[in-house]
PDB file of N, CA and C in Angstrom:
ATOM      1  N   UNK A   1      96.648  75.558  64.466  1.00  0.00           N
ATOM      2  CA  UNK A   1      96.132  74.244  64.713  1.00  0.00           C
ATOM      3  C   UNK A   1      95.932  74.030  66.208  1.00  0.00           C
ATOM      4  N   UNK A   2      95.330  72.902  66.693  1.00  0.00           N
ATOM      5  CA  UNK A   2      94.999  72.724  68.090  1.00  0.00           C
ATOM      6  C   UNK A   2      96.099  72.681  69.083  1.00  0.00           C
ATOM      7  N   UNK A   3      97.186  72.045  68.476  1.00  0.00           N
ATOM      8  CA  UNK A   3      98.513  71.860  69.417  1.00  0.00           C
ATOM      9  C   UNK A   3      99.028  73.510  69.500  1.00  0.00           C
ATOM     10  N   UNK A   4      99.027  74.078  68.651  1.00  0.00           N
ATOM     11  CA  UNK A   4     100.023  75.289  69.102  1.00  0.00           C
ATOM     12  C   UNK A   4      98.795  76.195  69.912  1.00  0.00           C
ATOM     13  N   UNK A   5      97.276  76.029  69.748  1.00  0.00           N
ATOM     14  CA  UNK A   5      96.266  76.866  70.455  1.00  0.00           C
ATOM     15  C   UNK A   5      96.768  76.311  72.283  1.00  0.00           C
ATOM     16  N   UNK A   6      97.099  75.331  71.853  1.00  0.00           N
ATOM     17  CA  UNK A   6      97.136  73.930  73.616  1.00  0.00           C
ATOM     18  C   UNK A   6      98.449  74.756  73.806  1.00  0.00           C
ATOM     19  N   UNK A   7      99.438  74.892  73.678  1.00  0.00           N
ATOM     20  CA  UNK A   7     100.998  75.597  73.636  1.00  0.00           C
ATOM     21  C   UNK A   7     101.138  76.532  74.206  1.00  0.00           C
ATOM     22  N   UNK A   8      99.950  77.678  73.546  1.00  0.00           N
ATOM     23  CA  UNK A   8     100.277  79.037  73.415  1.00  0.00           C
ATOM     24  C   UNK A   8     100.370  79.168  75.102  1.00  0.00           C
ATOM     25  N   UNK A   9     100.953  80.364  75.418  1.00  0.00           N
ATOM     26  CA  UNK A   9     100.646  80.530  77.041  1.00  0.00           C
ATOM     27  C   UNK A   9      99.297  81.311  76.912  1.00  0.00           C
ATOM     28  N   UNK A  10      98.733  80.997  78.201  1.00  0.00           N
ATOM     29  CA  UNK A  10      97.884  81.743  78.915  1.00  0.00           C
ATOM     30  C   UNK A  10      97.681  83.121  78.649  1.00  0.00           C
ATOM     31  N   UNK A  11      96.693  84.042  78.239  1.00  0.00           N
ATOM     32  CA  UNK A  11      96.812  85.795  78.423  1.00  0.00           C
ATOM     33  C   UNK A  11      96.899  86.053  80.241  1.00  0.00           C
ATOM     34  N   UNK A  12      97.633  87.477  80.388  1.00  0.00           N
ATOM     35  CA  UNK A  12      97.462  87.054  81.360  1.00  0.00           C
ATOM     36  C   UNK A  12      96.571  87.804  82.400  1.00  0.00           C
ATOM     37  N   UNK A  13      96.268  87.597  83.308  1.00  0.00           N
ATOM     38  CA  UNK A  13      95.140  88.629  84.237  1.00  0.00           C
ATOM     39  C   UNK A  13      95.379  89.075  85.374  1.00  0.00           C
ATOM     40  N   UNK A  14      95.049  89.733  85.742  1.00  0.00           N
ATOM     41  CA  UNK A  14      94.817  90.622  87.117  1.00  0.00           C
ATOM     42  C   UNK A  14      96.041  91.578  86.798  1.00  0.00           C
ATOM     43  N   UNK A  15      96.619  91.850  88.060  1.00  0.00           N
ATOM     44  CA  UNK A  15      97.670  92.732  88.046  1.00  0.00           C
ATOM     45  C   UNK A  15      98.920  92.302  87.224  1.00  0.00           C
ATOM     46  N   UNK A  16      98.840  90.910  86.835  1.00  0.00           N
ATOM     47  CA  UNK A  16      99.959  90.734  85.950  1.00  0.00           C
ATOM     48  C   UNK A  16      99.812  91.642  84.491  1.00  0.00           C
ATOM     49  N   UNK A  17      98.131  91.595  84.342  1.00  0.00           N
ATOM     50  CA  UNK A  17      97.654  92.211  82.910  1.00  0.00           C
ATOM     51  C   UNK A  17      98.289  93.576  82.920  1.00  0.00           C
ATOM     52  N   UNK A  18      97.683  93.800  84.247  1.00  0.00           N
ATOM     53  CA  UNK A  18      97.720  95.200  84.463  1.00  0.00           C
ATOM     54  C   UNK A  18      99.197  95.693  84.070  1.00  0.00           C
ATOM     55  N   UNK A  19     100.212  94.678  84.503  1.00  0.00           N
ATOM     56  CA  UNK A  19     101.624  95.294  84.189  1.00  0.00           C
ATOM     57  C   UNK A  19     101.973  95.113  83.254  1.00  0.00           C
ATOM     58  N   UNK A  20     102.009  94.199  82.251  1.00  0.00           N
ATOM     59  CA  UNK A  20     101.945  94.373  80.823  1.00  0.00           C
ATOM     60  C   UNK A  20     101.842  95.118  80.269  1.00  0.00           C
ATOM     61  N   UNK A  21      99.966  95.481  80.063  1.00  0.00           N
ATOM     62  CA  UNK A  21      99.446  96.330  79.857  1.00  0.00           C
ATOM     63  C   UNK A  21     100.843  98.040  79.931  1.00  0.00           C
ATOM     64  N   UNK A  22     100.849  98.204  81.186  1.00  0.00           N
ATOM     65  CA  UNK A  22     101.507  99.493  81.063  1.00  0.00           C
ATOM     66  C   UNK A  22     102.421  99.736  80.464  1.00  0.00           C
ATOM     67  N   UNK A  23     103.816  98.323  80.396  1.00  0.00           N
ATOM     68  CA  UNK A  23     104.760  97.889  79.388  1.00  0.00           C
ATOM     69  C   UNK A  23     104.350  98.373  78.088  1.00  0.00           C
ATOM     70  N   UNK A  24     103.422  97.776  77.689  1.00  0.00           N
ATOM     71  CA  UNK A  24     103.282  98.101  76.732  1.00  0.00           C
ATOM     72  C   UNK A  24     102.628  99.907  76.116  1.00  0.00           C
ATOM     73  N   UNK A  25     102.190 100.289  77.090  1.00  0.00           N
ATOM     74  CA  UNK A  25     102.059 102.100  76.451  1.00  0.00           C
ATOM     75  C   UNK A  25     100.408 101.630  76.991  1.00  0.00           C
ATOM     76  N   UNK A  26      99.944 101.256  77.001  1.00  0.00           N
ATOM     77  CA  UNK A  26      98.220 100.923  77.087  1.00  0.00           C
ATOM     78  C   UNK A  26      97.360 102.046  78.410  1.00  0.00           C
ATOM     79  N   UNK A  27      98.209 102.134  79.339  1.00  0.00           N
ATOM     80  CA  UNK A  27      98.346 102.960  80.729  1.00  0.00           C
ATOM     81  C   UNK A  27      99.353 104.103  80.314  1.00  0.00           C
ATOM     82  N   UNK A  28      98.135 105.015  81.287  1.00  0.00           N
ATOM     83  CA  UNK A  28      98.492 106.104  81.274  1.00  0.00           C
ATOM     84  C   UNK A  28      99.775 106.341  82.617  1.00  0.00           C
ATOM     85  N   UNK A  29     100.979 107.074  82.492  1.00  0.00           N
ATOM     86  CA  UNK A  29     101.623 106.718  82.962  1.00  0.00           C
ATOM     87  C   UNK A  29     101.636 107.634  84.318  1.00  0.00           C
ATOM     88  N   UNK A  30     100.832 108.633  84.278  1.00  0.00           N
ATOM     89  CA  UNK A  30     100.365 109.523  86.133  1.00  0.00           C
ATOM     90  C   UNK A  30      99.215 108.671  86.465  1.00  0.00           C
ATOM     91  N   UNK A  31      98.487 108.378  85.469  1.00  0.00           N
ATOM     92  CA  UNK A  31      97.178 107.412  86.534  1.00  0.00           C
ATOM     93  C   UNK A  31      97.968 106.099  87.361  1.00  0.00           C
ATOM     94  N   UNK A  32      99.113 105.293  86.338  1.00  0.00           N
ATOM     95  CA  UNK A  32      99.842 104.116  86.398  1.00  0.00           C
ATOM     96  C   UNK A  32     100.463 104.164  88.174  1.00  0.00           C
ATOM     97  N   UNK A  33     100.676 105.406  88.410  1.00  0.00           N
ATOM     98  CA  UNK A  33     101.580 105.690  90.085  1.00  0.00           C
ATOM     99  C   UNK A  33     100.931 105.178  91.045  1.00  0.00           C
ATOM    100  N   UNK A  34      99.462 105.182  91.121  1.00  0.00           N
ATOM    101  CA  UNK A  34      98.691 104.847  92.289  1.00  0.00           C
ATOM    102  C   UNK A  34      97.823 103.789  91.731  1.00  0.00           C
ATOM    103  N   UNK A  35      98.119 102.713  90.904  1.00  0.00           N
ATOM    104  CA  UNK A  35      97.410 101.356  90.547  1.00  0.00           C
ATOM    105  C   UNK A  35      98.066  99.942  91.212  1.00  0.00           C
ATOM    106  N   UNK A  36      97.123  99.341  91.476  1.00  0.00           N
ATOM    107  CA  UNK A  36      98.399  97.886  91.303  1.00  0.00           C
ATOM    108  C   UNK A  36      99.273  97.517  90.723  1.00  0.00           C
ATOM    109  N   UNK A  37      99.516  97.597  89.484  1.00  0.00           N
ATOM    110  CA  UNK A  37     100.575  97.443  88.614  1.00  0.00           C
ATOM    111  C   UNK A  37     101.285  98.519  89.282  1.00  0.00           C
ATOM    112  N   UNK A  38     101.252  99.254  89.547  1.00  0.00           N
ATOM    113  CA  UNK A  38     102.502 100.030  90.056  1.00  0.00           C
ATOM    114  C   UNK A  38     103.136  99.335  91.485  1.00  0.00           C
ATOM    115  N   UNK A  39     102.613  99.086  92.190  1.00  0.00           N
ATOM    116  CA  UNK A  39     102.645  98.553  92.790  1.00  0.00           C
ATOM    117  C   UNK A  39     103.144  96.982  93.084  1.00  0.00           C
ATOM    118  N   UNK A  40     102.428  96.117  91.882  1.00  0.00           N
ATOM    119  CA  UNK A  40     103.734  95.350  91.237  1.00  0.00           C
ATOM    120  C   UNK A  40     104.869  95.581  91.138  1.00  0.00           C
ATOM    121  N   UNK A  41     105.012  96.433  89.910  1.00  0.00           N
ATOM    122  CA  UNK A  41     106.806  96.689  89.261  1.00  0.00           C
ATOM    123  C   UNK A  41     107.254  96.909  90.559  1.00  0.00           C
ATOM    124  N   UNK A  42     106.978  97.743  91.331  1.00  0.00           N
ATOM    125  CA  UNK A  42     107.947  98.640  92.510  1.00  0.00           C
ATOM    126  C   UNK A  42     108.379  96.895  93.296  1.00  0.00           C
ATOM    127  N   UNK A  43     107.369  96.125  93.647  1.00  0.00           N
ATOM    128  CA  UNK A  43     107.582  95.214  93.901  1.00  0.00           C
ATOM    129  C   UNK A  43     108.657  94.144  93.391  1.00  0.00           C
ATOM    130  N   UNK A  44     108.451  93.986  92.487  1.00  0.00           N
ATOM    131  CA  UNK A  44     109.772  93.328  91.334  1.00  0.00           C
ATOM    132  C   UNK A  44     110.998  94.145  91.691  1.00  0.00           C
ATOM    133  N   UNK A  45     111.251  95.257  91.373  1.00  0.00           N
ATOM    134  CA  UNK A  45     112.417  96.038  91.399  1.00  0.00           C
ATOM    135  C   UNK A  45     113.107  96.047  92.692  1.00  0.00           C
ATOM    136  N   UNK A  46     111.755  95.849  93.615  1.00  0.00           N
ATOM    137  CA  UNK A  46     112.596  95.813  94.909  1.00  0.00           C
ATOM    138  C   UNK A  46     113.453  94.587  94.878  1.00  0.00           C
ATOM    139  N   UNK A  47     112.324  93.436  95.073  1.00  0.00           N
ATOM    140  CA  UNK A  47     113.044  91.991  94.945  1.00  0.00           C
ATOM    141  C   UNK A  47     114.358  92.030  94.316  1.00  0.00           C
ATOM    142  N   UNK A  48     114.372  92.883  92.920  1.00  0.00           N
ATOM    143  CA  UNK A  48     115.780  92.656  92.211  1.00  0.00           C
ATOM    144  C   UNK A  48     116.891  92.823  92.925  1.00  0.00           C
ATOM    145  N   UNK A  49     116.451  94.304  93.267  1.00  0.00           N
ATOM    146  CA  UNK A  49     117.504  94.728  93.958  1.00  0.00           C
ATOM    147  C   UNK A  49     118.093  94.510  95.136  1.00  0.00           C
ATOM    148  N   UNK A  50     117.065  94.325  95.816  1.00  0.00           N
ATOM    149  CA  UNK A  50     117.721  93.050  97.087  1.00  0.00           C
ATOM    150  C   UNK A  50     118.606  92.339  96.785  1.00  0.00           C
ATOM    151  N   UNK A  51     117.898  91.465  95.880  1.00  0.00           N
ATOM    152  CA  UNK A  51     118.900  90.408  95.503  1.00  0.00           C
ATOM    153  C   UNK A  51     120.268  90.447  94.240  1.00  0.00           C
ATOM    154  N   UNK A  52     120.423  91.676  94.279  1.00  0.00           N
ATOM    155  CA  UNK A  52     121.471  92.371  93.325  1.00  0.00           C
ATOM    156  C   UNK A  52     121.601  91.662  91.630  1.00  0.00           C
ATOM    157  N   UNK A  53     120.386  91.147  91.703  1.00  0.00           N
ATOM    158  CA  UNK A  53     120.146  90.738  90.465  1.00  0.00           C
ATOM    159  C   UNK A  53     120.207  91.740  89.092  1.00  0.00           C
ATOM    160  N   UNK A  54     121.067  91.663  88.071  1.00  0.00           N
ATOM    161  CA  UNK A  54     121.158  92.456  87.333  1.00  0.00           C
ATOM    162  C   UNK A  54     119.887  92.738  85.992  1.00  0.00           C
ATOM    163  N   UNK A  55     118.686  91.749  86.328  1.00  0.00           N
ATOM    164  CA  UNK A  55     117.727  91.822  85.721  1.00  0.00           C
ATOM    165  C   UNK A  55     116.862  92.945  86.172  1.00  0.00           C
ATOM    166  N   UNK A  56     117.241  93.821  87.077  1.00  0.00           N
ATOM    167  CA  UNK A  56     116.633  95.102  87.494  1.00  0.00           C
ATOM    168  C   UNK A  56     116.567  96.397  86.089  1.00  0.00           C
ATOM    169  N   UNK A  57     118.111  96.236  85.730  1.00  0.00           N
ATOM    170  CA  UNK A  57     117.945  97.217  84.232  1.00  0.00           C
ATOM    171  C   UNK A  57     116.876  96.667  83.256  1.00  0.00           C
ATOM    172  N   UNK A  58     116.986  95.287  83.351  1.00  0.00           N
ATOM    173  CA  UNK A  58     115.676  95.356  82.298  1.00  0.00           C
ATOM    174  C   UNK A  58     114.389  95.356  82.408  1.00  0.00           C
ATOM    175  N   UNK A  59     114.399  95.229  83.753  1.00  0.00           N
ATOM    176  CA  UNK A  59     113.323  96.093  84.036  1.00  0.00           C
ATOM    177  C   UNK A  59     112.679  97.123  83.590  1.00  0.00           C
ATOM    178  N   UNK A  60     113.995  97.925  84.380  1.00  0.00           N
ATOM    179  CA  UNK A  60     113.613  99.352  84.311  1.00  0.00           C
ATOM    180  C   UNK A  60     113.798  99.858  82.608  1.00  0.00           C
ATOM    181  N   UNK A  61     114.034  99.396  82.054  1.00  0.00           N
ATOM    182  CA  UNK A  61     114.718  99.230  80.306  1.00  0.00           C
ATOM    183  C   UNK A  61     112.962  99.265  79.741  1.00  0.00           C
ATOM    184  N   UNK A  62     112.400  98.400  80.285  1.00  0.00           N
ATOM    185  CA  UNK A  62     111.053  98.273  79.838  1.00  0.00           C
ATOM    186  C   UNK A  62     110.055  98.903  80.614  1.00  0.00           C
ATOM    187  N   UNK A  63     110.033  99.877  81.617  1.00  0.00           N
ATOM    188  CA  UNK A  63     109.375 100.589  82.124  1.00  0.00           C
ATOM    189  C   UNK A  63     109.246 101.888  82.070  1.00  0.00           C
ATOM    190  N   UNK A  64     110.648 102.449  81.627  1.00  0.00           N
ATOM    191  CA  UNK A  64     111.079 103.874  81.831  1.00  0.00           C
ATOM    192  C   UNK A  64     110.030 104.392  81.815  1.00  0.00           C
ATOM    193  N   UNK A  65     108.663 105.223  81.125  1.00  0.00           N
ATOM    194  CA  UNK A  65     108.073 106.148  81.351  1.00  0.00           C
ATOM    195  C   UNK A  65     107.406 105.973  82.577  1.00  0.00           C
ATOM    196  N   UNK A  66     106.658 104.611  82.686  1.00  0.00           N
ATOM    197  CA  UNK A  66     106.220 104.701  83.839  1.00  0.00           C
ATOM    198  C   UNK A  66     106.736 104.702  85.386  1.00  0.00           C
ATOM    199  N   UNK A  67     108.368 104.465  84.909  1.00  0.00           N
ATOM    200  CA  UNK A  67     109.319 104.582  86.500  1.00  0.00           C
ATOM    201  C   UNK A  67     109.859 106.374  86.264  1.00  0.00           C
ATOM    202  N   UNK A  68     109.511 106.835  85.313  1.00  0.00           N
ATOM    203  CA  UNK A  68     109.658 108.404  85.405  1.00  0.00           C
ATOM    204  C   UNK A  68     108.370 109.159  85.864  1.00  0.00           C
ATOM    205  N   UNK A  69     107.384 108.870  85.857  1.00  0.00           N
ATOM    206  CA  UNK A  69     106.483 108.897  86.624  1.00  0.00           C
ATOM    207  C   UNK A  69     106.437 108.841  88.298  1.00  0.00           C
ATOM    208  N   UNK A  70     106.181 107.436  88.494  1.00  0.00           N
ATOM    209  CA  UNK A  70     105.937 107.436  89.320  1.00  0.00           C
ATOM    210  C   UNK A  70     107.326 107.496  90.527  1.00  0.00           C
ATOM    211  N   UNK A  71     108.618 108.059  89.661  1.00  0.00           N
ATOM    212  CA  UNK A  71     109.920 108.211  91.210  1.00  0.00           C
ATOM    213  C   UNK A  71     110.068 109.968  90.390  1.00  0.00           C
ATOM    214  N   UNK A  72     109.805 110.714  89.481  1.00  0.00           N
ATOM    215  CA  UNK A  72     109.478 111.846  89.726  1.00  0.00           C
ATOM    216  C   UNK A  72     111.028 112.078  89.419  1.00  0.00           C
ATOM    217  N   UNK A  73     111.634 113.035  90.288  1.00  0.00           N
ATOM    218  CA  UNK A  73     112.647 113.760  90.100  1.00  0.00           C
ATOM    219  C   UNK A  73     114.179 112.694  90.922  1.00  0.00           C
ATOM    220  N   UNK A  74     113.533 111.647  91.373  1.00  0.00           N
ATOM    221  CA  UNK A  74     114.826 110.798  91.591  1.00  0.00           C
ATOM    222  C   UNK A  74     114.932 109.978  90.479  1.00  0.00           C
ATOM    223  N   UNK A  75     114.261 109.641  89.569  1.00  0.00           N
ATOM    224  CA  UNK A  75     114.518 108.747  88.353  1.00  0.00           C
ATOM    225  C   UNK A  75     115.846 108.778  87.762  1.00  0.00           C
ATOM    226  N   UNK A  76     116.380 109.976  87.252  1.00  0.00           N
ATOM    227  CA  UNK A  76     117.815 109.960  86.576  1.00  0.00           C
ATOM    228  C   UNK A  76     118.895 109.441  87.585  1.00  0.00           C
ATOM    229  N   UNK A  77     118.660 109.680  89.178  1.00  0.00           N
ATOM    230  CA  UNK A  77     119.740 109.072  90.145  1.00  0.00           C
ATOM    231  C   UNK A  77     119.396 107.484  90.509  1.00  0.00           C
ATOM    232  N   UNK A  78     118.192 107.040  90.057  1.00  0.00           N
ATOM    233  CA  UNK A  78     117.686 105.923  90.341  1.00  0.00           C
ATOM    234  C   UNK A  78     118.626 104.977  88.807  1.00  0.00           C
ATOM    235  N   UNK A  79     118.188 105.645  87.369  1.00  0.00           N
ATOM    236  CA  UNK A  79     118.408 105.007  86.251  1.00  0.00           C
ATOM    237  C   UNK A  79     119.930 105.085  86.516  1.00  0.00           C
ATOM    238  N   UNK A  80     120.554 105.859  86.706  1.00  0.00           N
ATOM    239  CA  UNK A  80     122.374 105.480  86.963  1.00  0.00           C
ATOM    240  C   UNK A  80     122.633 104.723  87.914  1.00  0.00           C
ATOM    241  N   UNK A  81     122.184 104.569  89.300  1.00  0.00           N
ATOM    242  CA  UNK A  81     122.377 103.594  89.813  1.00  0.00           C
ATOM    243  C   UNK A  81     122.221 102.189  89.646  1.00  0.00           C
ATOM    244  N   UNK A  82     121.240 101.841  88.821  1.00  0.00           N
ATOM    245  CA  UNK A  82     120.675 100.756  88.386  1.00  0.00           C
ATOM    246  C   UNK A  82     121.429 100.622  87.285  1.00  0.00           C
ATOM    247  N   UNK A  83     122.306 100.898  86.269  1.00  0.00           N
ATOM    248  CA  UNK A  83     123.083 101.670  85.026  1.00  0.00           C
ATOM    249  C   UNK A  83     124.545 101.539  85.662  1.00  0.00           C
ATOM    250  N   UNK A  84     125.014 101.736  86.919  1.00  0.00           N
ATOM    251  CA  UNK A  84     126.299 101.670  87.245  1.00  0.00           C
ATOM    252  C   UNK A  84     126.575 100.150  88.335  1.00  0.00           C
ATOM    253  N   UNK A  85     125.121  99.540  88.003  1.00  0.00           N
ATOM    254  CA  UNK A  85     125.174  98.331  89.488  1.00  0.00           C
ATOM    255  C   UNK A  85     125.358  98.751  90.863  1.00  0.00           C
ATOM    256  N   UNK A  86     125.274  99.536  91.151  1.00  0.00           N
ATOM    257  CA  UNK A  86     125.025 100.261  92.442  1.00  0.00           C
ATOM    258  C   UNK A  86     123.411  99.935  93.197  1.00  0.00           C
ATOM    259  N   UNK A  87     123.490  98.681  92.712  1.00  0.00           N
ATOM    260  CA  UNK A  87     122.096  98.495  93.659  1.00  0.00           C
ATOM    261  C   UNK A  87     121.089  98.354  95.159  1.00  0.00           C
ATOM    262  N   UNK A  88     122.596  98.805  96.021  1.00  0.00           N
ATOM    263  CA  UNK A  88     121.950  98.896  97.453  1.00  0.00           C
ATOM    264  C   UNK A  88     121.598 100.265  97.357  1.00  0.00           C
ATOM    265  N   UNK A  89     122.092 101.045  96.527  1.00  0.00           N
ATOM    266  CA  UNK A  89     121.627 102.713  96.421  1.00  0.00           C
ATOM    267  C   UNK A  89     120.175 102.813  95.460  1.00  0.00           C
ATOM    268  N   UNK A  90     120.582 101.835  94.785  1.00  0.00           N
ATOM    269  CA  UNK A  90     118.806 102.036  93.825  1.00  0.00           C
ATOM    270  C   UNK A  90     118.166 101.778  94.605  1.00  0.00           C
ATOM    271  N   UNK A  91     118.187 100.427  95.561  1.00  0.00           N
ATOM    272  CA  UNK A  91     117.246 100.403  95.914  1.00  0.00           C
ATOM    273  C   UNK A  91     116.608 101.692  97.600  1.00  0.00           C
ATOM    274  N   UNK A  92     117.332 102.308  97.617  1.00  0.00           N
ATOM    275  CA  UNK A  92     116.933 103.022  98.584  1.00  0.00           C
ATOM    276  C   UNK A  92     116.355 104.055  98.332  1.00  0.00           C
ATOM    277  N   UNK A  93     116.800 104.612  96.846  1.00  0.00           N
ATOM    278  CA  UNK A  93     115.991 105.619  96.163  1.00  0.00           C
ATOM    279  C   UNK A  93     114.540 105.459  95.402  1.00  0.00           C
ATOM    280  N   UNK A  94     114.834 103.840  95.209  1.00  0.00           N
ATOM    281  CA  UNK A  94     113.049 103.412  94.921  1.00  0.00           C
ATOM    282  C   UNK A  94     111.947 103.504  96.160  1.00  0.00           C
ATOM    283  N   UNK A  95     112.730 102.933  97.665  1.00  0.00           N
ATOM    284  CA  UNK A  95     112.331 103.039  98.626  1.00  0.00           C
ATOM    285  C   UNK A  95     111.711 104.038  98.846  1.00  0.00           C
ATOM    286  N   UNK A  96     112.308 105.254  98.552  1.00  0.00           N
ATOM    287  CA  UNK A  96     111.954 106.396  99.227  1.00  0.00           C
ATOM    288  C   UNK A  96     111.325 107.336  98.393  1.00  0.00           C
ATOM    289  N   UNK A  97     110.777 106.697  97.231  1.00  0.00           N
ATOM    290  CA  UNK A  97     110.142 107.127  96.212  1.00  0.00           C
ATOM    291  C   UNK A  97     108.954 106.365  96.105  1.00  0.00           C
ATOM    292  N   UNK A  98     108.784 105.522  96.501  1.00  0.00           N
ATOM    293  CA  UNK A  98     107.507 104.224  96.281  1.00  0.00           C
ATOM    294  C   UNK A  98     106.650 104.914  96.285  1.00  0.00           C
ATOM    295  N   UNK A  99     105.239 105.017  95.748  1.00  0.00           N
ATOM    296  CA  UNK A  99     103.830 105.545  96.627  1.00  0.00           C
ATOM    297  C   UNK A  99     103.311 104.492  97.092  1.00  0.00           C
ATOM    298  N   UNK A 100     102.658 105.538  98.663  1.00  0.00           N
ATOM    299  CA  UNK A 100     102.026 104.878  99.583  1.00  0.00           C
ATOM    300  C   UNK A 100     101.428 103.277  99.110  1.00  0.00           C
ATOM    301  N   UNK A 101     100.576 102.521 100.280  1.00  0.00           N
ATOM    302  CA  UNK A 101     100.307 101.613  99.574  1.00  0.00           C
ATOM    303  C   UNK A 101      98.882 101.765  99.251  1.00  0.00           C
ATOM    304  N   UNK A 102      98.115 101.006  98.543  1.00  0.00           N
ATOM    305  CA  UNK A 102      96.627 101.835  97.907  1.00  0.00           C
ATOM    306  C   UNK A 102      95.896 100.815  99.281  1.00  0.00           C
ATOM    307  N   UNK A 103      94.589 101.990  99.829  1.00  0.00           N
ATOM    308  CA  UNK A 103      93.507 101.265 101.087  1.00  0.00           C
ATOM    309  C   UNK A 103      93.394 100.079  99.970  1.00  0.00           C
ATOM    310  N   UNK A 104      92.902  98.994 100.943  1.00  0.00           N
ATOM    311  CA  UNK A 104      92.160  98.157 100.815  1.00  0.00           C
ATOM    312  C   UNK A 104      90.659  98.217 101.224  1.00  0.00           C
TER     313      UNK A 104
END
């Protein structure tokens, strides 16, 4: 009916889509490393972890292939850190795993 069409949220666009999108399997997860949405999440995760927010695992809970991707062979020391709350160490291993940032 019209009220729940008026309700519903918004779809959403741009790079938010884009991160969804990968959430959900839709993205390929080596093309996913050098997109905006990647670039997003890494963004989020940082924020989390800064702020030792424990919403970083679910994050990463809902990202895994594409954070195995794009951190490569630090992922399993990244997922325990993030897994043991050790988050000034996650975040240094995301740091140093990020890819570059894409030209503008």
């Amino acid at each position: 009916d019209a009220l729940q069409v008026a309700l519903a949220p918004a779809p959403p666009v741009g790079a938010e889509a884009d991160l969804q999108g990968a959430a959900m399997g839709a993205v390929n997860p080596a093309a996913f490393v050098a997109s905006p949405a990647s670039a997003q999440l890494f963004a989020r995760l940082d924020a989390l972890l800064v702020d030792d927010d424990a919403e970083a695992a679910e994050v990463l809970a809902a990202h895994v292939s594409l954070l195995q991707a794009a951190l490569g062979p630090a992922f399993g020391a990244f997922e325990a850190r993030v897994a043991g709350f050790d988050f000034a160490e996650a975040l240094v291993l995301l740091r140093e795993a990020q890819p570059p940032p894409l030209p503008r």
